[in-house]
C-alpha atoms as a PDB file:
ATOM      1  CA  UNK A   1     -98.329 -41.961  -4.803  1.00  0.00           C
ATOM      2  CA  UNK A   2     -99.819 -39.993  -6.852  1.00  0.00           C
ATOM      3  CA  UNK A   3     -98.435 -36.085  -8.029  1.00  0.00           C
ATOM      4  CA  UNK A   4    -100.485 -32.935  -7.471  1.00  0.00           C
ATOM      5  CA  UNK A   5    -100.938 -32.714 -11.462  1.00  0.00           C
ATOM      6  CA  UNK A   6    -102.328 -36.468 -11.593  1.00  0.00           C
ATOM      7  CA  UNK A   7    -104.739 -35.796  -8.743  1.00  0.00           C
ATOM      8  CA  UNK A   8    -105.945 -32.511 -10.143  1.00  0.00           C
ATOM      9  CA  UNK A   9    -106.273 -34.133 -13.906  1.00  0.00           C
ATOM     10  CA  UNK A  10    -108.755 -37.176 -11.790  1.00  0.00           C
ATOM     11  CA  UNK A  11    -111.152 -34.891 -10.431  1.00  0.00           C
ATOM     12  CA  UNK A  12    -111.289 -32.665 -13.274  1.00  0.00           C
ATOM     13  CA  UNK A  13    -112.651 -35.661 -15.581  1.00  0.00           C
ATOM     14  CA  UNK A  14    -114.681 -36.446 -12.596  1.00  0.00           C
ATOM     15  CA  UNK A  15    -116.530 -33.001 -12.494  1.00  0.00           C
ATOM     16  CA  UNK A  16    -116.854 -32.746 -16.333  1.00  0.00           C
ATOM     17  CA  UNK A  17    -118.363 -36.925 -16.557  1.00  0.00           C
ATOM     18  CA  UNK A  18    -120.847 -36.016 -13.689  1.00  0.00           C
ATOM     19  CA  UNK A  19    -121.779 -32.572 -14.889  1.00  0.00           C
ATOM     20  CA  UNK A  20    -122.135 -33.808 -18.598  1.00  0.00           C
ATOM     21  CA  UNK A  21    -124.258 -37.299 -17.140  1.00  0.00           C
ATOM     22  CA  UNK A  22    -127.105 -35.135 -15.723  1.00  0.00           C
ATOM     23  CA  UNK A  23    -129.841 -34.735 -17.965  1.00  0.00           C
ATOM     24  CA  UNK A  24    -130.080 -30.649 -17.490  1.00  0.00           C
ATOM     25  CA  UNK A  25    -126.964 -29.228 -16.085  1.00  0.00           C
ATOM     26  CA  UNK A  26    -127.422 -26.329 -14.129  1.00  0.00           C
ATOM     27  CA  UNK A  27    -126.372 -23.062 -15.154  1.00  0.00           C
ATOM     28  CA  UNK A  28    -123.520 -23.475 -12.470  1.00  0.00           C
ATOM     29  CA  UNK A  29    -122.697 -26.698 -13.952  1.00  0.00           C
ATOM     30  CA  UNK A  30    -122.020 -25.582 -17.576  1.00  0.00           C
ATOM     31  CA  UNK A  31    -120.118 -22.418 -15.764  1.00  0.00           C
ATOM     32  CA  UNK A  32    -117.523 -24.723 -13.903  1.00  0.00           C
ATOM     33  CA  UNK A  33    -117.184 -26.647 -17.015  1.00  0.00           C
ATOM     34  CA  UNK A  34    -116.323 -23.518 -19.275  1.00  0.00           C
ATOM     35  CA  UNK A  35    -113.764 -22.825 -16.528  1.00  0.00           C
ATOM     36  CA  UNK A  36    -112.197 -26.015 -15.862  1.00  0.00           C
ATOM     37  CA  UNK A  37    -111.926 -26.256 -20.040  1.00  0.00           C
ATOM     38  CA  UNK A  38    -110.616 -23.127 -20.616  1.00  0.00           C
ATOM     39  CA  UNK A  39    -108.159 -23.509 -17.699  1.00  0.00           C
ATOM     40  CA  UNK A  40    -106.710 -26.552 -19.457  1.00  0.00           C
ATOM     41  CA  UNK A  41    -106.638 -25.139 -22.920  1.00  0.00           C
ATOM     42  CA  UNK A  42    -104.463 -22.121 -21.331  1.00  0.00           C
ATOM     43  CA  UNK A  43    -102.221 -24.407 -19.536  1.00  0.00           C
ATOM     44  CA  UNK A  44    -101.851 -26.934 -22.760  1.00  0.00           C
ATOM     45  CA  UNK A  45    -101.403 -23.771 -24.982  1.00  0.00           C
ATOM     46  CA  UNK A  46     -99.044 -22.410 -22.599  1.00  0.00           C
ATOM     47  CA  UNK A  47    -100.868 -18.992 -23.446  1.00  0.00           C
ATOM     48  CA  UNK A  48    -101.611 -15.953 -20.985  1.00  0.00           C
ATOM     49  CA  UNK A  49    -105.502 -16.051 -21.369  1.00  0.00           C
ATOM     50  CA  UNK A  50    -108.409 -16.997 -23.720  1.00  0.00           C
ATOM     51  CA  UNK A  51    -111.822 -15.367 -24.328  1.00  0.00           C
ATOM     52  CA  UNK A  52    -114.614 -17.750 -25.233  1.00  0.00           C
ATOM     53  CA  UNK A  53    -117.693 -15.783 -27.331  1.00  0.00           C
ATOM     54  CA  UNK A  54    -120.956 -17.551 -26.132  1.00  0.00           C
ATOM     55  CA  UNK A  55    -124.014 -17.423 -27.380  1.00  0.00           C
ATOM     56  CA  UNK A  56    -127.173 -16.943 -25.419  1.00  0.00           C
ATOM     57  CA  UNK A  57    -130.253 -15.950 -26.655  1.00  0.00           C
ATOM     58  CA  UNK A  58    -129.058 -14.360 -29.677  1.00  0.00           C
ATOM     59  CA  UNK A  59    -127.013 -12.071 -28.027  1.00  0.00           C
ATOM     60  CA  UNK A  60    -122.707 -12.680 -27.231  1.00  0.00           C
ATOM     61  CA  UNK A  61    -121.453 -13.707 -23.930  1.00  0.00           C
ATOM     62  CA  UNK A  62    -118.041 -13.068 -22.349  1.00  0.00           C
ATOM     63  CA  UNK A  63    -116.694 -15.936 -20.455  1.00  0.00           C
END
């Protein structure tokens, strides 16, 4: 049977392999995917919190 852990790890490469198939992600899309990453770099880094500096349009976005 498989643990909590295993089942969330499955349908978190799901999301990110059907979000990153499509040939224009939606803005929602490449959201869920910033948050699903960053989740998992937290967790793997054991760390508090991260702030990822993006890019749009010239100007810097908080995520």
């Amino acid at each position: 049977m498989a643990t909590s852990s295993n089942l969330t790890g499955t349908l978190r490469r799901s999301l990110l392999i059907k979000v990153i198939s499509k040939p224009a992600p939606s803005k929602e899309d490449v959201n869920t995917v910033l948050e699903l990453t960053a989740s998992k770099v937290v967790e793997s880094l054991q760390a508090q919190s991260m702030t990822l500096y993006l890019v749009e349009s010239g100007e810097i976005a908080f995520k």
